[in-house]
Protein backbone atom coordinates (compact mmCIF):
# COMPACT_ATOMS: atom_id res chain seq x y z
CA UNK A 1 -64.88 -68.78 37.06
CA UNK A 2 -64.39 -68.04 33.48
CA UNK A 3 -61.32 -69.22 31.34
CA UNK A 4 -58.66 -66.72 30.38
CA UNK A 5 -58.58 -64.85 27.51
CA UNK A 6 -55.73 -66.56 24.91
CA UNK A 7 -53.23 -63.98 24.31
CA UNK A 8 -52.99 -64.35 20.58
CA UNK A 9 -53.78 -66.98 17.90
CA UNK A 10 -52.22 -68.77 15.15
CA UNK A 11 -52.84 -70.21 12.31
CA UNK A 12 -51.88 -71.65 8.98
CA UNK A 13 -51.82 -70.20 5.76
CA UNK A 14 -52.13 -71.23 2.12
CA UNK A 15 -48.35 -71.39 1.99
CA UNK A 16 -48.65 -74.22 4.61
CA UNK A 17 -46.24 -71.46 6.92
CA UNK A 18 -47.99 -70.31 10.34
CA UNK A 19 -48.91 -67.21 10.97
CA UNK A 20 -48.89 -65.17 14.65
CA UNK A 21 -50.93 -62.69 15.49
CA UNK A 22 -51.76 -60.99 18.93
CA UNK A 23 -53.28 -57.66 20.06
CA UNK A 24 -51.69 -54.88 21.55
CA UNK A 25 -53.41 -51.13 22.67
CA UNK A 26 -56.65 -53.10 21.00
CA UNK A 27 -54.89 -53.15 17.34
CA UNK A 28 -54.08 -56.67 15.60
CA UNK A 29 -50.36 -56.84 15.31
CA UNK A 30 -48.82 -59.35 12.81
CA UNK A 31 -46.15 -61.18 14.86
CA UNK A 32 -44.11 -62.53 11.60
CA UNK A 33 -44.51 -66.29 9.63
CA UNK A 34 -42.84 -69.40 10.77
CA UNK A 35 -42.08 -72.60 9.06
CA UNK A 36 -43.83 -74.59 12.03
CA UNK A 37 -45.95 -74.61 14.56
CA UNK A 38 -43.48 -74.77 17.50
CA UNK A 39 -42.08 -71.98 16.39
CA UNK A 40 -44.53 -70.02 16.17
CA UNK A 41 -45.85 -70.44 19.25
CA UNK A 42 -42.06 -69.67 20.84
CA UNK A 43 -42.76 -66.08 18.46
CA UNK A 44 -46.64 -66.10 20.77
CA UNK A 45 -44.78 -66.34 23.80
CA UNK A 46 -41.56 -64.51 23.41
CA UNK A 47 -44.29 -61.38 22.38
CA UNK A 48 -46.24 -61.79 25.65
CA UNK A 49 -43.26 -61.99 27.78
CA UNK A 50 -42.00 -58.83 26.07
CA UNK A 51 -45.45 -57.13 26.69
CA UNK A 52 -45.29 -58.24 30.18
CA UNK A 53 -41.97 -56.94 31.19
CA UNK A 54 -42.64 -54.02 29.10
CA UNK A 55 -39.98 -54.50 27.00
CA UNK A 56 -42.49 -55.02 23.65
CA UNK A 57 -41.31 -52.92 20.43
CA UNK A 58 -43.74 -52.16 17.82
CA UNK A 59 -42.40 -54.54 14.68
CA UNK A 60 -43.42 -51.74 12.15
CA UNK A 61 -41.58 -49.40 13.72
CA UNK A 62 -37.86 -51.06 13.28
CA UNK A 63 -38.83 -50.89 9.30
CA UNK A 64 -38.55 -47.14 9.78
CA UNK A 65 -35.18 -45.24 8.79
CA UNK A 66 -32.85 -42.99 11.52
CA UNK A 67 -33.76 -40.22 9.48
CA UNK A 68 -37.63 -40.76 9.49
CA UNK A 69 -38.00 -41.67 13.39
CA UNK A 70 -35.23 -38.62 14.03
CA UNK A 71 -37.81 -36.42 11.91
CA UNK A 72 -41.26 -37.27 13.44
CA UNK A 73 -39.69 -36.81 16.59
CA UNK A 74 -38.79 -33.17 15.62
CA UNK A 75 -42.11 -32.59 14.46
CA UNK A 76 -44.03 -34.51 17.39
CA UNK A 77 -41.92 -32.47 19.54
CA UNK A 78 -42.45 -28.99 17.53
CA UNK A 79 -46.38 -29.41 17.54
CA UNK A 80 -46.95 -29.69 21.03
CA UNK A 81 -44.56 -26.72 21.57
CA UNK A 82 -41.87 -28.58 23.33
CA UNK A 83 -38.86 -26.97 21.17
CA UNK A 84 -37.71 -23.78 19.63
CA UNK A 85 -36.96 -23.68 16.17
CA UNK A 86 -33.32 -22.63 17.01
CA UNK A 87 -33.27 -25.74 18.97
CA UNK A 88 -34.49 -28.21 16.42
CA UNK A 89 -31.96 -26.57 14.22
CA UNK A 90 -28.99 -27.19 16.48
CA UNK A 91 -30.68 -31.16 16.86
CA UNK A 92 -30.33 -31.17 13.06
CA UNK A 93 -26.44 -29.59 12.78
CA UNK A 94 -25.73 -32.43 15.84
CA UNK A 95 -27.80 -34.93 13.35
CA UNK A 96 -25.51 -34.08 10.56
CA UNK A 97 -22.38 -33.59 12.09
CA UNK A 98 -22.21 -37.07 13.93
CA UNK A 99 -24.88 -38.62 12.25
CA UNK A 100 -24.65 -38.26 8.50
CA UNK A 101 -28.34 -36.55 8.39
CA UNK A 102 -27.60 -34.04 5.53
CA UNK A 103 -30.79 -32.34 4.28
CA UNK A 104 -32.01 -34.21 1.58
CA UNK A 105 -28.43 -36.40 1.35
CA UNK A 106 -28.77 -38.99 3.47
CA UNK A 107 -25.72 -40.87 4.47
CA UNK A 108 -24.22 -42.71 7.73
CA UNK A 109 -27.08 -43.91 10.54
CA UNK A 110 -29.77 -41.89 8.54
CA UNK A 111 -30.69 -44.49 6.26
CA UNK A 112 -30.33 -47.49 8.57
CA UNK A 113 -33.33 -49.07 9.76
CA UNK A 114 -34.23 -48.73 12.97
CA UNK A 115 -34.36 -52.39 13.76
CA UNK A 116 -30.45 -52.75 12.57
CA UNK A 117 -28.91 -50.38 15.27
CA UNK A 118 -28.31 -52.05 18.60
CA UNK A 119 -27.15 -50.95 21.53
CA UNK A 120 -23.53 -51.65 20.54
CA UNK A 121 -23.58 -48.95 17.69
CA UNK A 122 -25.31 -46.75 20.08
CA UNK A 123 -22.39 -47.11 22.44
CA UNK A 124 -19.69 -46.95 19.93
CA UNK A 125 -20.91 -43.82 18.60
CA UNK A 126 -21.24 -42.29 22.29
CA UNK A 127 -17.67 -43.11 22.36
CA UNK A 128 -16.63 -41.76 19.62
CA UNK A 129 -17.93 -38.77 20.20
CA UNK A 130 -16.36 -38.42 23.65
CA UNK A 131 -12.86 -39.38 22.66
């Protein structure tokens, strides 16, 4: 019986901080720096957990703006012919009307990052908009 496959791996850098790394989907993802080793491997296994459960993010993607996820989705949506254009333009007047997405101006949740907006703002905002 062979051994299992280690998840990820860590190591130290020049800085004497260690690094975390681990592979999702078959691409290396850089799981952040830590001042020791302990933590970092709490980082190692607080990723594979995440995987597990499928609750696993993408860290690149919470650098991303509201704006720039809200317009690849357009487009990602557009290209495989999932939307009409009238659509997308009444996603856009609903985008600036509640969600200060104006054209080039970008005010409001458009130029938050992704990673900053938790599920608290989401539910303010829902109420908000109901009341």
């Amino acid at each position: 019986m062979s051994a299992a496959r280690p998840f990820g791996a860590i190591d130290r850098k020049g800085s004497g901080r260690w690094r975390v790394r681990y592979r999702v989907d078959g691409r290396v993802v850089n799981g952040g720096t830590y001042e020791t080793k302990r933590d970092a491997r709490a980082a190692l296994a607080a990723a594979q957990t995440d995987l597990n459960r499928g609750q696993w993010s993408d860290p690149r993607l919470g650098a991303r703006t509201f704006v720039e996820a809200f317009e690849a989705l357009l487009d990602h949506r557009q290209s495989l012919g999932k939307v009409r254009p009238a659509t997308v333009e009444g996603y856009r007047s609903i985008a600036r009307t509640h969600l200060g997405i104006d054209g080039g101006c970008v005010t409001g949740w458009g130029r938050r990052k992704l990673a900053t907006i938790s599920r608290a703002d989401v539910n303010a905002l829902t109420h908000k908009a109901v009341t």
